[in-house]
PDB file of N, CA and C in Angstrom:
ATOM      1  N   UNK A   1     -88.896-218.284  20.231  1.00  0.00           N
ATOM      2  CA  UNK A   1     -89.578-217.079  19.840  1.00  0.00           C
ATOM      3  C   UNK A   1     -89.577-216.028  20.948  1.00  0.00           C
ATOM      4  N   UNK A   2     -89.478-216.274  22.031  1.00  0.00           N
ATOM      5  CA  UNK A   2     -89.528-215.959  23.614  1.00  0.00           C
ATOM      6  C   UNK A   2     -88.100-215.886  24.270  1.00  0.00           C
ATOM      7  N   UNK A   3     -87.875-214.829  24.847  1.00  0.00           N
ATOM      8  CA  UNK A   3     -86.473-214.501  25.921  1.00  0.00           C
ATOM      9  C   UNK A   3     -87.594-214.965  27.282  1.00  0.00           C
ATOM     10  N   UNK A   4     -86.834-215.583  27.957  1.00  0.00           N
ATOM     11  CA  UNK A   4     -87.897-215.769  29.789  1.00  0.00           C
ATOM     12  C   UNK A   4     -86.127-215.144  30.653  1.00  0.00           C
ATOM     13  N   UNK A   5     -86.844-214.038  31.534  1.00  0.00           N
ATOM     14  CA  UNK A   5     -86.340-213.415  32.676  1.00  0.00           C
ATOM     15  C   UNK A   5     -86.436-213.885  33.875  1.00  0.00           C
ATOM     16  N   UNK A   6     -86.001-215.125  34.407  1.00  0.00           N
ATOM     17  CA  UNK A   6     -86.304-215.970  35.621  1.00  0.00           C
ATOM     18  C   UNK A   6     -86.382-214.891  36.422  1.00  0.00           C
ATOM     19  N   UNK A   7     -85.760-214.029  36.479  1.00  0.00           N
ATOM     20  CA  UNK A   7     -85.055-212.886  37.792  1.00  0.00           C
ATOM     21  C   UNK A   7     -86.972-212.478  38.224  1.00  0.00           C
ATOM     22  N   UNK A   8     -87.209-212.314  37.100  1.00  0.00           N
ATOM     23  CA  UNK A   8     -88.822-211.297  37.566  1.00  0.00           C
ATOM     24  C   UNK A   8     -90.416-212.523  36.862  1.00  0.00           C
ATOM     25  N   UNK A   9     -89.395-213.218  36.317  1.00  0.00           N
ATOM     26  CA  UNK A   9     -90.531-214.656  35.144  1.00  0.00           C
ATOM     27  C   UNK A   9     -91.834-214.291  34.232  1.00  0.00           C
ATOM     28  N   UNK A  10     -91.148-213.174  33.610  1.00  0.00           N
ATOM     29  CA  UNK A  10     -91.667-212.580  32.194  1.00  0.00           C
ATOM     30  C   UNK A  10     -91.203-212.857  31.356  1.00  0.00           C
ATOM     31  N   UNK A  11     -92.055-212.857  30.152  1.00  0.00           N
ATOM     32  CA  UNK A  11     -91.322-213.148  28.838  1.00  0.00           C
ATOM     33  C   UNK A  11     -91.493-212.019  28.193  1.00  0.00           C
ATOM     34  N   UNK A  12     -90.730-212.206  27.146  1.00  0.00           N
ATOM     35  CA  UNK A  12     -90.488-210.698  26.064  1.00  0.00           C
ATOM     36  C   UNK A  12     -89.986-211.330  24.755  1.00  0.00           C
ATOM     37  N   UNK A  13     -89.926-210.576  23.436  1.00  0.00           N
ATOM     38  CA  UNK A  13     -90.126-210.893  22.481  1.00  0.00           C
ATOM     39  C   UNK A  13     -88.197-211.310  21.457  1.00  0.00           C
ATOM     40  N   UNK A  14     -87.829-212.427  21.264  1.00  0.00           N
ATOM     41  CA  UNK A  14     -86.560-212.801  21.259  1.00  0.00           C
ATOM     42  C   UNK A  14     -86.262-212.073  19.641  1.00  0.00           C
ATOM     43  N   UNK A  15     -85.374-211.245  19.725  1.00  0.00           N
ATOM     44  CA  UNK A  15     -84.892-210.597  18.238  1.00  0.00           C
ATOM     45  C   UNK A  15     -84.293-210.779  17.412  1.00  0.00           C
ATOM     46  N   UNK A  16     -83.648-212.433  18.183  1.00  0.00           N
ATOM     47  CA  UNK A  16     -82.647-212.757  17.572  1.00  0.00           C
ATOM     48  C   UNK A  16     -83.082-214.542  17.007  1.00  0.00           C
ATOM     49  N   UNK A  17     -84.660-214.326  16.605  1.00  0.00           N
ATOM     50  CA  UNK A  17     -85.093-216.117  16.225  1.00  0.00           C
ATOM     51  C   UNK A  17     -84.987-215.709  15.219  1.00  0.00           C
ATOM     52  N   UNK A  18     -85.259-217.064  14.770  1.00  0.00           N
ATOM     53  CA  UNK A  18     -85.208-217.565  13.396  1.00  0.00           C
ATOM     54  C   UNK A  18     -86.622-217.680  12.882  1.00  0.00           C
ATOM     55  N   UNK A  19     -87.455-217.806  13.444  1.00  0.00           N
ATOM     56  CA  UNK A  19     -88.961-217.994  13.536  1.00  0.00           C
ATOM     57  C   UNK A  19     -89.748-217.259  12.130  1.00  0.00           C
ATOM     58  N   UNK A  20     -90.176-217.727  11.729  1.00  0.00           N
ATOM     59  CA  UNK A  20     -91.348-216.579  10.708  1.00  0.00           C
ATOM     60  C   UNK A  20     -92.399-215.873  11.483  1.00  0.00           C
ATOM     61  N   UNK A  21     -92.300-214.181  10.914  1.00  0.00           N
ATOM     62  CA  UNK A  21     -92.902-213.473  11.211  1.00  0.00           C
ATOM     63  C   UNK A  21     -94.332-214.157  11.203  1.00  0.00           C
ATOM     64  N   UNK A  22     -94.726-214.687  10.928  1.00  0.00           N
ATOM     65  CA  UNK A  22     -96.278-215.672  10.796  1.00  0.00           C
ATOM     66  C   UNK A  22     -96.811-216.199  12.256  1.00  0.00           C
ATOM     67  N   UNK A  23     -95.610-217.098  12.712  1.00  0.00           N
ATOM     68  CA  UNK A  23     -95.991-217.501  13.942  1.00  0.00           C
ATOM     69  C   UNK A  23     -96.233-216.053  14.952  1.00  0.00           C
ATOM     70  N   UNK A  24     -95.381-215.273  14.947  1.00  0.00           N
ATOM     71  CA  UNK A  24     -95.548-214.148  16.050  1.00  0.00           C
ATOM     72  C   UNK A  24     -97.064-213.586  15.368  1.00  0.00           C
ATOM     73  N   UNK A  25     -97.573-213.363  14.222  1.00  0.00           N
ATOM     74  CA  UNK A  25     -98.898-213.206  14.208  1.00  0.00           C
ATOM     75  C   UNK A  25     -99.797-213.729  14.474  1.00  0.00           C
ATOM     76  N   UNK A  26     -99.667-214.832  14.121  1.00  0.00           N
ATOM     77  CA  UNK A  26    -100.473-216.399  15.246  1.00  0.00           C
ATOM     78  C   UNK A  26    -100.647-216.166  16.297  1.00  0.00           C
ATOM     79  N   UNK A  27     -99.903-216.145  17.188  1.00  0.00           N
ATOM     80  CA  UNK A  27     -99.679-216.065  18.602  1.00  0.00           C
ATOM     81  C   UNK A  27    -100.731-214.791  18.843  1.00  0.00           C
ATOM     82  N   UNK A  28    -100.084-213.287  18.111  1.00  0.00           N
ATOM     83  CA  UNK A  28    -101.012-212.218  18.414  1.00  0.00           C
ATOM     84  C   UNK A  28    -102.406-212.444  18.417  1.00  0.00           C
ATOM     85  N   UNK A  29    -102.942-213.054  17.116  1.00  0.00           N
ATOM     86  CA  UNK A  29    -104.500-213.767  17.250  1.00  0.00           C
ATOM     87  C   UNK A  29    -104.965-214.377  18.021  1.00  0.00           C
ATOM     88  N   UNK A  30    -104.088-215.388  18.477  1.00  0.00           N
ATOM     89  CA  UNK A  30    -104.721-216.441  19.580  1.00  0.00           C
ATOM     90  C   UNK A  30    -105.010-215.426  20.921  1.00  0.00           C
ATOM     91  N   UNK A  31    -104.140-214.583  21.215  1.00  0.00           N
ATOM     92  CA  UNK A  31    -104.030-213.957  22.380  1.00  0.00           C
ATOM     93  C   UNK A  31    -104.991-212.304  22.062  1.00  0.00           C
ATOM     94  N   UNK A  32    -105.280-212.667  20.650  1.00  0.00           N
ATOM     95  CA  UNK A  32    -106.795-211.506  20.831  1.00  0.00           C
ATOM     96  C   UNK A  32    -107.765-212.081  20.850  1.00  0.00           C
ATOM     97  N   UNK A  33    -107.931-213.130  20.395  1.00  0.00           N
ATOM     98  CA  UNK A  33    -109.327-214.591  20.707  1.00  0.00           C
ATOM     99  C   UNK A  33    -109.778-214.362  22.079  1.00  0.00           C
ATOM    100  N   UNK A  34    -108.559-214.853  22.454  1.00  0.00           N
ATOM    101  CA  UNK A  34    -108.683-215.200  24.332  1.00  0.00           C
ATOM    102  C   UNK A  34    -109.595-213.975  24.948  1.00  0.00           C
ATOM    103  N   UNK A  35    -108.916-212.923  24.889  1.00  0.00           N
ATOM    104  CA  UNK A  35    -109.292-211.706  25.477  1.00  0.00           C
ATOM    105  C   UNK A  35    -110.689-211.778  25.132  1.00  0.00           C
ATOM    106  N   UNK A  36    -111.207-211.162  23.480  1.00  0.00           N
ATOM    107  CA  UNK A  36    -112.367-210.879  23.109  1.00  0.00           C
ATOM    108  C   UNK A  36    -113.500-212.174  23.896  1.00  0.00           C
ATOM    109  N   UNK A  37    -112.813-213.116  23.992  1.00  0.00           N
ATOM    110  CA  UNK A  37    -113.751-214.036  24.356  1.00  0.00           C
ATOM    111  C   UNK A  37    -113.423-214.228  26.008  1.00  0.00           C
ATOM    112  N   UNK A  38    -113.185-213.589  26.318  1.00  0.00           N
ATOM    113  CA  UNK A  38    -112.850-213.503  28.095  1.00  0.00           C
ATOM    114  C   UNK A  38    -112.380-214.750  28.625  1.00  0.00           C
ATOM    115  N   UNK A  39    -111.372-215.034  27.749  1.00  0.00           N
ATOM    116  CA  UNK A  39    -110.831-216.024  28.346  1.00  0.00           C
ATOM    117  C   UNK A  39    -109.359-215.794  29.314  1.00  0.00           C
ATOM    118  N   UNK A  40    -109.230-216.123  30.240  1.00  0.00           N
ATOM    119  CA  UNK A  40    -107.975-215.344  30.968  1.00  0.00           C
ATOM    120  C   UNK A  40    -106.680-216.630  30.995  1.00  0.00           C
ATOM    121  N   UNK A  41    -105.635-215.701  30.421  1.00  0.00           N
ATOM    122  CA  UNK A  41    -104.434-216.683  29.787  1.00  0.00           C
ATOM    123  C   UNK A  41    -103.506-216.439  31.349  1.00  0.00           C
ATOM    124  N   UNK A  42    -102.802-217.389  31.516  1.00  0.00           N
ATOM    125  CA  UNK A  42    -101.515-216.985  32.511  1.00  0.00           C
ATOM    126  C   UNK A  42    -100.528-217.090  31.978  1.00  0.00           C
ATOM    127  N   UNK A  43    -100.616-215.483  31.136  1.00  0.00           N
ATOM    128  CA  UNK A  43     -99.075-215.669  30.059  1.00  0.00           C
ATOM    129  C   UNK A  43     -98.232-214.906  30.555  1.00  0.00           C
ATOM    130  N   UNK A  44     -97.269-214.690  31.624  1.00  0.00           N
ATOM    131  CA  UNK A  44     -96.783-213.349  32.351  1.00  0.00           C
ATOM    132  C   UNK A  44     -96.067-212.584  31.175  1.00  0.00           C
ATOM    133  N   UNK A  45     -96.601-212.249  30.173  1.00  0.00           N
ATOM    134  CA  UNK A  45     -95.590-211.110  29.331  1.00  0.00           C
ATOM    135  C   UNK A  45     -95.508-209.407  29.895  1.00  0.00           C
ATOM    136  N   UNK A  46     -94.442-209.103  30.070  1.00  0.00           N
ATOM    137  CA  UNK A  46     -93.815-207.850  30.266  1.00  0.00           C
ATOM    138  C   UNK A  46     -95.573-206.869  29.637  1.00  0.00           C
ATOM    139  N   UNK A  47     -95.618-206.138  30.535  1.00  0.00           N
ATOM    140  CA  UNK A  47     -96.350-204.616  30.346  1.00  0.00           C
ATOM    141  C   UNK A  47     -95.743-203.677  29.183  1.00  0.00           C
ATOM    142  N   UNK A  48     -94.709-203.918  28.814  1.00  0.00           N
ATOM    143  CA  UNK A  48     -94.684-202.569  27.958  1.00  0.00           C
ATOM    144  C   UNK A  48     -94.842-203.289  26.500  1.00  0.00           C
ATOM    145  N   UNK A  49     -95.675-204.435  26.525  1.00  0.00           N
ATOM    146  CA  UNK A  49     -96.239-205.400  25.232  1.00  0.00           C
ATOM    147  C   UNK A  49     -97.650-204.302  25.149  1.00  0.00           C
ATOM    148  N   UNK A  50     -98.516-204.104  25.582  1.00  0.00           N
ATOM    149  CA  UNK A  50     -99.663-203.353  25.802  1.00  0.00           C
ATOM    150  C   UNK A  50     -99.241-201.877  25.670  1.00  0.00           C
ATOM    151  N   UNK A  51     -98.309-201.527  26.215  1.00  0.00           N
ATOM    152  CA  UNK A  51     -97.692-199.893  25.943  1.00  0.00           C
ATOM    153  C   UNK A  51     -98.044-199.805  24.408  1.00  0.00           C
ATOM    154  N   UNK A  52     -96.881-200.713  24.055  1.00  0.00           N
ATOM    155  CA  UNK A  52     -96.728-200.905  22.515  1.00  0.00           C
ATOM    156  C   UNK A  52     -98.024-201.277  21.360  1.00  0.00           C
ATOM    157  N   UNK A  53     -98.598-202.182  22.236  1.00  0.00           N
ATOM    158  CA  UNK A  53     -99.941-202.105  20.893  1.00  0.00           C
ATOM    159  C   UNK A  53    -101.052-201.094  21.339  1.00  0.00           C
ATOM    160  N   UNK A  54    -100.741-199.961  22.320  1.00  0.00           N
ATOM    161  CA  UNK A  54    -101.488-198.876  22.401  1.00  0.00           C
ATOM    162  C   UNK A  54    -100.840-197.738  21.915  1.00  0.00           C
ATOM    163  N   UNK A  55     -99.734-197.781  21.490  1.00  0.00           N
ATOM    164  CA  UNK A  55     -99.421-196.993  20.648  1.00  0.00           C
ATOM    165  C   UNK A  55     -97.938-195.879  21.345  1.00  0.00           C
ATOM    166  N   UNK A  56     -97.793-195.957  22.391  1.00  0.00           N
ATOM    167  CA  UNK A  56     -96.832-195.408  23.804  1.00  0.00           C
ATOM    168  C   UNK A  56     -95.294-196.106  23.277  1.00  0.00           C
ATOM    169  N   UNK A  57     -94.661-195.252  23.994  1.00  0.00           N
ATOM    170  CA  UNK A  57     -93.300-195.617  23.450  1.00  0.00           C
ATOM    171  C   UNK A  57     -92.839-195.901  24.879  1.00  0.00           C
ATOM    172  N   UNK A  58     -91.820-197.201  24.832  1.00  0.00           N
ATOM    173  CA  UNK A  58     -91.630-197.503  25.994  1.00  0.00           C
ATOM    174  C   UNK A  58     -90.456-196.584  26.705  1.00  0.00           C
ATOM    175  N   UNK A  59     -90.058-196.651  27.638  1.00  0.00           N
ATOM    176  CA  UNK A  59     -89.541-195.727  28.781  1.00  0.00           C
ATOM    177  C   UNK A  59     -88.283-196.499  29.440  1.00  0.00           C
ATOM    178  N   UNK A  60     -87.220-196.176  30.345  1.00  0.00           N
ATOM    179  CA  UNK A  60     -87.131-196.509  31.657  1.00  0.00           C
ATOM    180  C   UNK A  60     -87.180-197.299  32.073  1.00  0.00           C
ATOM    181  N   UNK A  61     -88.543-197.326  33.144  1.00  0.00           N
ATOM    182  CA  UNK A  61     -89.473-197.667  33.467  1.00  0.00           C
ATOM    183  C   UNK A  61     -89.564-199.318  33.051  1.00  0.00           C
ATOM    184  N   UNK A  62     -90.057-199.506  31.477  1.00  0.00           N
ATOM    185  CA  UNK A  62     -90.179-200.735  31.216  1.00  0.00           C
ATOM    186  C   UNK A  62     -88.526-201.391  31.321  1.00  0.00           C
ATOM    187  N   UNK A  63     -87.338-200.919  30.932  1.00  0.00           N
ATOM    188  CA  UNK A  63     -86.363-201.520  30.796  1.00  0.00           C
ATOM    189  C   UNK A  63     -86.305-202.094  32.063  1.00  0.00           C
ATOM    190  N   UNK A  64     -86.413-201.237  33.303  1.00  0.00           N
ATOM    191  CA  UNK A  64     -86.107-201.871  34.447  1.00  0.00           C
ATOM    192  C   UNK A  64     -87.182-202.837  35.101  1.00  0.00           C
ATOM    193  N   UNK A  65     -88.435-203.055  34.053  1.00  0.00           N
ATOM    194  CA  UNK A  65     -88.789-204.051  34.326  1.00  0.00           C
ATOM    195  C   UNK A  65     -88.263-205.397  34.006  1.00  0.00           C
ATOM    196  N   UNK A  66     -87.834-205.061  33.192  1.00  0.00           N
ATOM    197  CA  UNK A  66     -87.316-206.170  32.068  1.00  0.00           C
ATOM    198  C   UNK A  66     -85.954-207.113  32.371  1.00  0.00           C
ATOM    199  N   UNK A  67     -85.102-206.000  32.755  1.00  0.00           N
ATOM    200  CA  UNK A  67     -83.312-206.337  32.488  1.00  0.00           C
ATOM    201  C   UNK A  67     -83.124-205.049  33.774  1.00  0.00           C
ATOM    202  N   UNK A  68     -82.716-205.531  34.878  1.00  0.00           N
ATOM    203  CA  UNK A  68     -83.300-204.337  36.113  1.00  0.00           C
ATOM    204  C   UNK A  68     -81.620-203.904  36.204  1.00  0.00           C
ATOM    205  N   UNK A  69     -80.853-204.706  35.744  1.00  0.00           N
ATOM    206  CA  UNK A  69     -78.855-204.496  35.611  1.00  0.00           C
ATOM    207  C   UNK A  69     -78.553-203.699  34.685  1.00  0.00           C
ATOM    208  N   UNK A  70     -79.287-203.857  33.365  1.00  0.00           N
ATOM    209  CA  UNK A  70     -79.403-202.857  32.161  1.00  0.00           C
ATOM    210  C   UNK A  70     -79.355-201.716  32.485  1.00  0.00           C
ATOM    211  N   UNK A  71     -80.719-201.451  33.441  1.00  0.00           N
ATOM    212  CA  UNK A  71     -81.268-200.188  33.396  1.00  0.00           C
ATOM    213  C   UNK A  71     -80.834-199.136  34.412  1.00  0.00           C
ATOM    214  N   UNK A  72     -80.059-199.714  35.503  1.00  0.00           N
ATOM    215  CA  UNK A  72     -79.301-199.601  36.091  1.00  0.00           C
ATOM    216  C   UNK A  72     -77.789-199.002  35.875  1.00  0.00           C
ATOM    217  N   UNK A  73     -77.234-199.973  35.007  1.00  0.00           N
ATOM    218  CA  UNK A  73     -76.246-199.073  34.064  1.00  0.00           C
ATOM    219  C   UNK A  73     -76.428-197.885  33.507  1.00  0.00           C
ATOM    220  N   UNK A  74     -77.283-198.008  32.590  1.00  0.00           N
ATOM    221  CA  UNK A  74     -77.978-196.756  32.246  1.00  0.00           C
ATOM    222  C   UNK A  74     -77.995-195.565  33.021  1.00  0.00           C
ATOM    223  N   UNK A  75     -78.786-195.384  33.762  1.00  0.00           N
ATOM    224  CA  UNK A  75     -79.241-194.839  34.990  1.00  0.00           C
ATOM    225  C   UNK A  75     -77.742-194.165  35.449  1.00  0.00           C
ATOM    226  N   UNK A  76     -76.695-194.843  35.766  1.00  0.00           N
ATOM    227  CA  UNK A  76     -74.976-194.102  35.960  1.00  0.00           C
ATOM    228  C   UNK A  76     -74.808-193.500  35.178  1.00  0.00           C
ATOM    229  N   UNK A  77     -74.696-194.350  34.010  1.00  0.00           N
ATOM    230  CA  UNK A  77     -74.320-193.478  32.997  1.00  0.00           C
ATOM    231  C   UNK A  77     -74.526-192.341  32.658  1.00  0.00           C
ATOM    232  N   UNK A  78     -76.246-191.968  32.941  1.00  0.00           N
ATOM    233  CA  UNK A  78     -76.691-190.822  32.173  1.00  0.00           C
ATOM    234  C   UNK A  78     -76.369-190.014  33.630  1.00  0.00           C
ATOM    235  N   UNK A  79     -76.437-190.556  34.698  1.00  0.00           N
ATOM    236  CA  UNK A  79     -76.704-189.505  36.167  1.00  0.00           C
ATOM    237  C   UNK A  79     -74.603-189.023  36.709  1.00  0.00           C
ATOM    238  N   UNK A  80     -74.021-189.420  35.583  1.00  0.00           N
ATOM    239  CA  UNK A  80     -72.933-189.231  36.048  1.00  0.00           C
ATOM    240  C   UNK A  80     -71.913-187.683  35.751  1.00  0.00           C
ATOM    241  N   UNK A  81     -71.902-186.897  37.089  1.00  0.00           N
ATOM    242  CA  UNK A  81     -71.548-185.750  37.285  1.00  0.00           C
ATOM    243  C   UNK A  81     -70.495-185.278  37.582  1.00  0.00           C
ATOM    244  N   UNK A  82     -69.493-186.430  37.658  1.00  0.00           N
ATOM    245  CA  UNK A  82     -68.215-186.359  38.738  1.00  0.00           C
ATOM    246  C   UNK A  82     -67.214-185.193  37.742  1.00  0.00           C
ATOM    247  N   UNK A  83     -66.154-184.755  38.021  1.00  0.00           N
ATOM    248  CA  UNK A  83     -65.204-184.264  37.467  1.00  0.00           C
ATOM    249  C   UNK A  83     -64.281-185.167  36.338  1.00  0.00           C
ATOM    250  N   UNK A  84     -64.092-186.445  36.781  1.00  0.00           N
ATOM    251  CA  UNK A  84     -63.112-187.707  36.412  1.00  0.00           C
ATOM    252  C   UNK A  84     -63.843-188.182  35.185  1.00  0.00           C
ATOM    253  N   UNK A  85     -63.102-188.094  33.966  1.00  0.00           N
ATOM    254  CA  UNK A  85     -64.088-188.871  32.830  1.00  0.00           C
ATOM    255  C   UNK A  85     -64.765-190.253  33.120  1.00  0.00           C
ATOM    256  N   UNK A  86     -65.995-190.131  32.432  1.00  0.00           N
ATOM    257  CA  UNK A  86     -66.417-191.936  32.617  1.00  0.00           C
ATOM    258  C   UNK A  86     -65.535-192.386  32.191  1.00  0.00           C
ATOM    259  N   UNK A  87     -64.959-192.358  30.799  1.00  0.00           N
ATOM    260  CA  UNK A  87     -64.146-193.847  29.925  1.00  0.00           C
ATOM    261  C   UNK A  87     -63.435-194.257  31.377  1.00  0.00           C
ATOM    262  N   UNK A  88     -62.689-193.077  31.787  1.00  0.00           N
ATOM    263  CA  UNK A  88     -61.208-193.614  33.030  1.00  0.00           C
ATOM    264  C   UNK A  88     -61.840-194.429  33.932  1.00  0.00           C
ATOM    265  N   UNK A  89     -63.145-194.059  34.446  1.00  0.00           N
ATOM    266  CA  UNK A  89     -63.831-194.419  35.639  1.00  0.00           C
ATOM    267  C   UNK A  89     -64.197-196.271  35.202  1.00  0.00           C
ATOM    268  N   UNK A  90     -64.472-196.325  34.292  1.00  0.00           N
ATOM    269  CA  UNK A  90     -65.014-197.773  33.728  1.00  0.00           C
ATOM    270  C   UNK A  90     -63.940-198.381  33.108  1.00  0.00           C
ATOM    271  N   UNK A  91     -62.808-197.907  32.361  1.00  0.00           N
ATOM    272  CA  UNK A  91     -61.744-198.446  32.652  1.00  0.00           C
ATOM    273  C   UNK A  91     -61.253-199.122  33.690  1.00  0.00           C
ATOM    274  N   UNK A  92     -60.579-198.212  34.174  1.00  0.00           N
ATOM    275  CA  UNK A  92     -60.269-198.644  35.833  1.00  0.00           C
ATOM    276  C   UNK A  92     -61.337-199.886  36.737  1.00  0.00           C
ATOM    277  N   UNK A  93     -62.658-199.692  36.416  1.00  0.00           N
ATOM    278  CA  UNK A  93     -63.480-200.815  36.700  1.00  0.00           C
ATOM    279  C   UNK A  93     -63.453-202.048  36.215  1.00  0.00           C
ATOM    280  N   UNK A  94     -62.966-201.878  34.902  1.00  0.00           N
ATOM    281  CA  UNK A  94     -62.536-203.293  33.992  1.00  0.00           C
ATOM    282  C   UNK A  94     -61.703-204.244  34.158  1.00  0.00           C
ATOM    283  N   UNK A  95     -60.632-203.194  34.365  1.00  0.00           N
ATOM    284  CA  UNK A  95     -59.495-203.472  34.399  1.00  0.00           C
ATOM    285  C   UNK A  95     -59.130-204.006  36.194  1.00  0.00           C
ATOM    286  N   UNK A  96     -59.626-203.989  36.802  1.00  0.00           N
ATOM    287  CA  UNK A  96     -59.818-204.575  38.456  1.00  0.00           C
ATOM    288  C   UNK A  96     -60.578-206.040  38.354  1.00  0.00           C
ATOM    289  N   UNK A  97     -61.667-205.823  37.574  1.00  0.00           N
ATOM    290  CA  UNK A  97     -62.029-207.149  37.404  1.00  0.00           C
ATOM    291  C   UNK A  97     -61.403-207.988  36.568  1.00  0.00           C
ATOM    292  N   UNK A  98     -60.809-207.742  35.786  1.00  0.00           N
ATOM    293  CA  UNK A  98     -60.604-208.716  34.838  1.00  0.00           C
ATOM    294  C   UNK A  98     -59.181-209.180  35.201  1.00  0.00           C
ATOM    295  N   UNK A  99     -58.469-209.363  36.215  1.00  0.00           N
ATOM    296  CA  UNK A  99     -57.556-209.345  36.911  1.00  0.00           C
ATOM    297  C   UNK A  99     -57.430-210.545  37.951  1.00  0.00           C
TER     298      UNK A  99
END
């Protein structure tokens, strides 16, 4: 039901189970029990879980909490100014490695 990120040892929500939507509501209950009843869980789930049930759209920010290589890519991608097209530039990168 769970992706775990050893790199940072958060969990986040897997998109690709098989699981019934039921259990992930389960889980949400148990983990509003806890709270309302001050009980303190050591569940390390990712911050932009709370973004999200406050209503905030996640950012950035959370990706590079998450997947810090992702966001990173990203981050070139969008910051890239050079004269030389990307495709050629990441081509040429591909094509070195895969070699």
């Amino acid at each position: 039901m769970f992706k775990y990120n050893p790199d940072n040892r958060l969990y986040w929500f897997n998109g690709k189970t098989f699981e019934d939507p039921l259990k992930f509501e389960l889980i949400g209950t148990l983990l509003g029990l806890a709270a309302s009843n001050q009980v303190i869980l050591d569940i390390p789930i990712l911050s932009t879980c709370y973004k999200l049930l406050l209503g905030d759209k996640p950012n950035m920010d959370d990706l590079e909490m998450w997947q810090p290589d992702v966001a990173q890519s990203f981050k070139f991608i969008l910051d890239y100014d050079k004269e030389q097209p990307l495709e050629d530039v990441l081509a040429r990168t591909f094509t070195i490695d895969s070699e």
